[in-house]
Protein backbone atom coordinates (compact mmCIF):
# COMPACT_ATOMS: atom_id res chain seq x y z
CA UNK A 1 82.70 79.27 80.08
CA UNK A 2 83.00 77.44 83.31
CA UNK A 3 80.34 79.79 85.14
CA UNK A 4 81.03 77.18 88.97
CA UNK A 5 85.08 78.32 88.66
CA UNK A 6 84.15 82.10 87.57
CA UNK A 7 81.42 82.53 90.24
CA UNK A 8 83.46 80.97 93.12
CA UNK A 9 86.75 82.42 92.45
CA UNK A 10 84.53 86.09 92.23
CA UNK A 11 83.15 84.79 95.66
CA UNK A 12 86.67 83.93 96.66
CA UNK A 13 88.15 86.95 95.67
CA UNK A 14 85.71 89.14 97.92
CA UNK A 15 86.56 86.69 100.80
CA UNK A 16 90.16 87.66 100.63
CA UNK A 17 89.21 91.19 100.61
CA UNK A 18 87.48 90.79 103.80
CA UNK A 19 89.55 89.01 105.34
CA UNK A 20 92.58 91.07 104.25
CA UNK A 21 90.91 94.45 105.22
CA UNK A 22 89.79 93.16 107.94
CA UNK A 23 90.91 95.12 110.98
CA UNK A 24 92.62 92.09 112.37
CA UNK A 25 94.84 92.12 109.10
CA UNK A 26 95.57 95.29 107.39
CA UNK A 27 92.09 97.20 107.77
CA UNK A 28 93.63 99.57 110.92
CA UNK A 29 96.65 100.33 108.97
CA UNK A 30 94.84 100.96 105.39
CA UNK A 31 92.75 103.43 106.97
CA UNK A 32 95.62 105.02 109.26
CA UNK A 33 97.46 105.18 105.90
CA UNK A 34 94.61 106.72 103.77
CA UNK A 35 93.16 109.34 106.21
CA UNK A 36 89.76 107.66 106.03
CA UNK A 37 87.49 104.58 107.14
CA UNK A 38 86.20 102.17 105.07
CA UNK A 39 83.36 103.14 102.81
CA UNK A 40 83.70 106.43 105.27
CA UNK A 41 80.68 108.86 104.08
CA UNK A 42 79.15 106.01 101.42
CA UNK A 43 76.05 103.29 101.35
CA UNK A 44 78.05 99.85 101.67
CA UNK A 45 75.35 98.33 99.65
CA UNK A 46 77.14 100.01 96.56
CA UNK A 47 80.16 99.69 97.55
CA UNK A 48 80.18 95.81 97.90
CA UNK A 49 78.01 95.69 94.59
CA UNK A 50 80.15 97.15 92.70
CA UNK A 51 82.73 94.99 94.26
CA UNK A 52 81.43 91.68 93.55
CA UNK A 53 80.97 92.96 89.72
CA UNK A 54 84.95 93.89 89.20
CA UNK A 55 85.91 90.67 91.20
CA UNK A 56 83.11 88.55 88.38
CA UNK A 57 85.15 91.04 85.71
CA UNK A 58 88.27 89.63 86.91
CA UNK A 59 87.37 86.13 86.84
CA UNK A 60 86.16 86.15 83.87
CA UNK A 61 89.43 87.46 82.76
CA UNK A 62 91.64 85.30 84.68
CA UNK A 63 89.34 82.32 82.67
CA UNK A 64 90.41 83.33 79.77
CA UNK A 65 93.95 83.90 80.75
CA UNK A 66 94.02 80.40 81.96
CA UNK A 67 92.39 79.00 79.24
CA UNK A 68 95.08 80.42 76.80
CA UNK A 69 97.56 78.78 78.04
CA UNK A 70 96.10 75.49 79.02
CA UNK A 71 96.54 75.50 81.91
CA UNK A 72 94.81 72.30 83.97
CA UNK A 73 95.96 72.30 87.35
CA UNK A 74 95.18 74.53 90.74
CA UNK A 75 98.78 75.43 90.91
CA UNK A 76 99.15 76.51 87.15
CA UNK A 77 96.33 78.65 87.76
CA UNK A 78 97.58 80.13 90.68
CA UNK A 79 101.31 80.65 88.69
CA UNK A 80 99.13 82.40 86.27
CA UNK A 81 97.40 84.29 88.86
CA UNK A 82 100.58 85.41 90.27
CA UNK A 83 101.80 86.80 86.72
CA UNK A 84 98.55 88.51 86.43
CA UNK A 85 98.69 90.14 89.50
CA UNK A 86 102.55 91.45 89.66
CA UNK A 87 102.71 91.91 86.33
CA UNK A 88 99.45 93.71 85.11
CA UNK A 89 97.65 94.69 88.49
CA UNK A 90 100.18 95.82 90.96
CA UNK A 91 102.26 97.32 87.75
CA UNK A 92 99.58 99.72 87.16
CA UNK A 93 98.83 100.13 89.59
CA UNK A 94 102.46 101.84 90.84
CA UNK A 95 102.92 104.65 88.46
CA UNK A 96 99.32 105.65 90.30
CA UNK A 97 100.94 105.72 93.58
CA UNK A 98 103.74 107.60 92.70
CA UNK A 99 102.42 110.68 91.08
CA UNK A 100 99.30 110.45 93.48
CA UNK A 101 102.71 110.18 96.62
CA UNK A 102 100.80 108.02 98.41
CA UNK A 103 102.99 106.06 101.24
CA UNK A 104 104.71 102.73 99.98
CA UNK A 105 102.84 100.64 102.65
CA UNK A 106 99.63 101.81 101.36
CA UNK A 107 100.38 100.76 97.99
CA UNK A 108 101.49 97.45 99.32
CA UNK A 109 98.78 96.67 101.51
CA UNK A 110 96.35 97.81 98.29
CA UNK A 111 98.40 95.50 95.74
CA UNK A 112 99.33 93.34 98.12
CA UNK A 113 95.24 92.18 98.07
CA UNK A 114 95.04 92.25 94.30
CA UNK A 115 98.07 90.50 94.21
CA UNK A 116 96.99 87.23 96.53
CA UNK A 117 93.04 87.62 94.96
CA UNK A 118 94.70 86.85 91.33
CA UNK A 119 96.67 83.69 93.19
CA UNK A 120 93.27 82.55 94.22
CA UNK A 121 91.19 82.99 91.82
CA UNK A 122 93.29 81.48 89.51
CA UNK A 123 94.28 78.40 91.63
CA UNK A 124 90.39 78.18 92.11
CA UNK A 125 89.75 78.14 87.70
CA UNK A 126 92.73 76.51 86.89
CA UNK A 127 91.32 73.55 89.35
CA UNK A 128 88.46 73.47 88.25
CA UNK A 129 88.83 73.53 84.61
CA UNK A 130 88.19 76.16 82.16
């Protein structure tokens, strides 16, 4: 395992998070959207913990995804990133939405994130080798 590629696409992937919930980005309008504020009524500390173990989860994944198929190249990585995230993530993540009738903009500001954190973490390993 290439524990640089897994730990900095885990640190990229909460930097996109950030940055996209961010309330310069889509923070205002995910918490219009879901009738709450971010983390409203829970520690943080938690919260980001348990955070920065999914997005080492999802490296770790994406590693092996990207080792599969060989490939060896930042933009191969971020093709399979791309696959991973449309096609598994924001998949699954629909059928949720639906039943749950939560607004279409909320579900595409929430995949939206998963979506682009797949991209990069997988440009990130598939640059840096698996």
């Amino acid at each position: 395992m290439n524990w640089l590629a897994i730990i900095l696409a885990a640190i990229a992937n909460m930097v996109v998070g950030f940055l996209w919930y961010g309330t310069w980005a889509f923070g205002r309008s995910w918490m219009q959207l879901s009738g709450r504020a971010m983390g409203e009524g829970q520690q943080t500390g938690p919260l980001y913990a348990l955070t920065a173990v999914a997005a080492i989860v999802e490296a770790i994944t994406m590693w092996w995804f990207i080792g599969q198929t060989g490939a060896n190249s930042g933009s191969a990585g971020a093709i399979i990133g791309l696959y991973v995230g449309l096609g598994f993530v924001a998949t699954a993540m629909f059928a949720e939405v639906l039943f749950a009738g939560r607004p279409p903009r909320l579900y595409a500001i929430t995949a939206g994130y998963q979506v682009v954190a797949a991209i990069v973490q997988g440009a990130i390993i598939g640059f840096l080798g698996t």
